[in-house]
Protein backbone atom coordinates (compact mmCIF):
# COMPACT_ATOMS: atom_id res chain seq x y z
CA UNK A 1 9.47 23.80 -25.68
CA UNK A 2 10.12 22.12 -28.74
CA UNK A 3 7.58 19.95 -30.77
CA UNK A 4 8.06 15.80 -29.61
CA UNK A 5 7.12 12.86 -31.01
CA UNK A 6 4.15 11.02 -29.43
CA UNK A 7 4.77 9.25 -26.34
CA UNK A 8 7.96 10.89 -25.96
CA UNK A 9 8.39 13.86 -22.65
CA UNK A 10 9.88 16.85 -23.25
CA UNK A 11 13.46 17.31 -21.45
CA UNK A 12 11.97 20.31 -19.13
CA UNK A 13 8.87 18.10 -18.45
CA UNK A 14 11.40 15.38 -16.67
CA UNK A 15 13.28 18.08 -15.14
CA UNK A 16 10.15 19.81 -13.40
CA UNK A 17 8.71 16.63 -12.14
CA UNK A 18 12.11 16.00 -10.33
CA UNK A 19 11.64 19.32 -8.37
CA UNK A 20 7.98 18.81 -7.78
CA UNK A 21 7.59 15.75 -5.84
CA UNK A 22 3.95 15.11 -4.28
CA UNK A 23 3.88 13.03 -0.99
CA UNK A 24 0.18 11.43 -0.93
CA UNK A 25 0.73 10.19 2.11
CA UNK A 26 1.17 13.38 3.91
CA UNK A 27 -2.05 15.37 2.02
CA UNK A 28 -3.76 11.93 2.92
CA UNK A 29 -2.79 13.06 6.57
CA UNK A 30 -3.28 16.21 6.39
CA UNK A 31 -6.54 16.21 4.86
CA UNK A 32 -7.86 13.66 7.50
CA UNK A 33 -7.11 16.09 10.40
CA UNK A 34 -8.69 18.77 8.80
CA UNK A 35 -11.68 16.54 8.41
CA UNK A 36 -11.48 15.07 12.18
CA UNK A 37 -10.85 19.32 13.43
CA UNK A 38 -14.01 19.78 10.98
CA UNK A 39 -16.49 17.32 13.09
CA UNK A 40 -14.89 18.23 16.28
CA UNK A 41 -15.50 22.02 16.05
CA UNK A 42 -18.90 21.24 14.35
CA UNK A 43 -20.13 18.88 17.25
CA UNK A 44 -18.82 21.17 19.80
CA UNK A 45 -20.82 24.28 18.03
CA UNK A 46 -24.03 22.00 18.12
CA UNK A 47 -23.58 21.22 21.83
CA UNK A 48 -22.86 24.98 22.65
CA UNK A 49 -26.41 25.51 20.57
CA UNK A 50 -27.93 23.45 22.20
CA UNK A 51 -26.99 24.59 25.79
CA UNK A 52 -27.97 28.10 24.70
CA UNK A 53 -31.65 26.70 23.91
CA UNK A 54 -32.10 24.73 27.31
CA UNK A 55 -30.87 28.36 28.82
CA UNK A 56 -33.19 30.20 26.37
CA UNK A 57 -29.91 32.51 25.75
CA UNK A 58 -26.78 32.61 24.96
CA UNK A 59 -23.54 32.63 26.85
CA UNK A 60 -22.99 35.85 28.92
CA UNK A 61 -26.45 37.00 27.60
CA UNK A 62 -28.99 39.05 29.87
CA UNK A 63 -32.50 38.37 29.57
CA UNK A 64 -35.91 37.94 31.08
CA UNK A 65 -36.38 34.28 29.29
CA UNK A 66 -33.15 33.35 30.39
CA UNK A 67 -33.93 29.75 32.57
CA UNK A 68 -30.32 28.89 33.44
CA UNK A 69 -26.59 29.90 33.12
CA UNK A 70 -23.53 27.72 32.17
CA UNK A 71 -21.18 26.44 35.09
CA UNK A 72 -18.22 25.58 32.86
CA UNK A 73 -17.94 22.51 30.90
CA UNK A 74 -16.53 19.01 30.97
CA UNK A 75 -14.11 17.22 28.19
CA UNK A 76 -15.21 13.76 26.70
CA UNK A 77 -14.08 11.67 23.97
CA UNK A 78 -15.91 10.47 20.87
CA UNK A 79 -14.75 8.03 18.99
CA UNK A 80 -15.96 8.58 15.04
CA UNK A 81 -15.40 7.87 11.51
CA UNK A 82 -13.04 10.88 11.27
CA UNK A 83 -10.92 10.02 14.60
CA UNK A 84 -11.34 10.55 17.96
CA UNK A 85 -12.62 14.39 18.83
CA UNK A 86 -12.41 16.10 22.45
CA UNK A 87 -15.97 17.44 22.81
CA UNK A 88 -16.54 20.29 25.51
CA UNK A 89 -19.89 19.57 26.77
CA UNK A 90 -21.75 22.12 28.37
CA UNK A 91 -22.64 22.11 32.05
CA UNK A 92 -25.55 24.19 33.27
CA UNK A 93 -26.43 25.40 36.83
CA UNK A 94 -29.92 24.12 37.81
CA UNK A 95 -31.14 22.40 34.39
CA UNK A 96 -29.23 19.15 33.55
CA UNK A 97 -27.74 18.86 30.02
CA UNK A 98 -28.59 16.26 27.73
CA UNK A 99 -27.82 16.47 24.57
CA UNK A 100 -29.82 14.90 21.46
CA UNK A 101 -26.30 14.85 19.76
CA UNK A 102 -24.58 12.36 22.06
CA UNK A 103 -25.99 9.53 23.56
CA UNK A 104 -25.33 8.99 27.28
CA UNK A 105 -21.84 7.13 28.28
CA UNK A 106 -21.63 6.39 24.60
CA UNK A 107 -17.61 6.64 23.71
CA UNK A 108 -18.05 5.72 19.83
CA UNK A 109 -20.09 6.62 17.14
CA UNK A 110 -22.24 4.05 16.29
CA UNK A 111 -20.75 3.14 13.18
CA UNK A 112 -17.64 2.17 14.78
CA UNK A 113 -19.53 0.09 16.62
CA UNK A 114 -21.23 -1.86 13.96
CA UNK A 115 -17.56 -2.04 11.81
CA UNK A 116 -16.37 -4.20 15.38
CA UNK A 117 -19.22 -6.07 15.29
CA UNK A 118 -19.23 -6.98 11.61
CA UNK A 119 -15.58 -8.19 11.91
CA UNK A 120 -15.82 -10.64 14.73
CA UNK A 121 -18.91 -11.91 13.23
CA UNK A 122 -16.98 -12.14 9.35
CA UNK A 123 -14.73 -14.44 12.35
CA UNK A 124 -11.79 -12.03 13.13
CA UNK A 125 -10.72 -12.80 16.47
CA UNK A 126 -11.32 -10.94 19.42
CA UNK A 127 -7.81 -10.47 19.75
CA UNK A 128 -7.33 -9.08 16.40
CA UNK A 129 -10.10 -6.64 16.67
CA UNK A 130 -8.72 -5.26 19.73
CA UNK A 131 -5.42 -4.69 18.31
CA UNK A 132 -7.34 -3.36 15.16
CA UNK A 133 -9.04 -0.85 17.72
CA UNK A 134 -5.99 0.55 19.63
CA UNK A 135 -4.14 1.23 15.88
CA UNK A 136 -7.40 3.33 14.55
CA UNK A 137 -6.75 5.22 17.88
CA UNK A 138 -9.38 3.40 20.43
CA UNK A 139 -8.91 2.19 23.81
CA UNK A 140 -9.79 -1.36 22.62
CA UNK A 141 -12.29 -3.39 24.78
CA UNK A 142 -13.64 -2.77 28.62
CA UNK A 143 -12.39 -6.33 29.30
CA UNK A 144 -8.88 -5.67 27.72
CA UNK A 145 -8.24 -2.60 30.19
């Protein structure tokens, strides 16, 4: 490359950054499902841990301690920060599962919960939050179904 003056961009410069051509939009994308995959493998991990210590083993594990044994699992959907995750959650033969990690019959994380309530109190209608809801992937409200 030959020396420029200030401020001016070298003829290969301009060339290159014609060929390379960044879409934000898509690494935005991309980047947010590896974040939503993230949580959803991590909270499925936890549950899994935490089925193995109700059990006091793990799956397919023979042992004296051993209290109960897994009878499959169920799928539920969690609504959270990162988008909504499938979570497996553990079902166990005698010993009912709940989990510290999940509240009962709760679809969203609670910070979901609070953005809603924060925007029909800042007086965005009910309407509006609904539709606002269903585009960030929700099923919008129980009254709405």
């Amino acid at each position: 490359m030959e020396p420029t003056n200030q401020g001016e961009v070298p003829q290969e410069v301009a060339k290159l950054s014609q060929v390379i051509q960044i879409d934000e939009g898509k690494i935005q994308a991309h980047l947010g499902e590896v974040v939503r995959s993230t949580v959803e493998e991590t909270l499925n991990a936890m549950l899994d841990a935490e089925a193995d210590r109700l059990c006091r083993a793990e799956r397919n594990e023979r042992t004296e301690a051993r209290k109960d044994t897994r009878a499959g699992s169920y799928q539920r959907h969690l609504q959270t920060k990162a988008g909504e995750v499938t979570l497996k959650v553990p079902k166990l033969r005698t010993l009912p599962f709940e989990t510290a990690i999940i509240e009962r019959y709760r679809r969203r994380e609670s910070s979901v919960e609070e953005a809603l309530v924060e925007m029909y109190l800042a007086g965005v209608s009910v309407r509006r939050v609904e539709d606002i809801t269903e585009a960030l992937g929700g099923r919008g409200s129980a009254r709405a179904r």
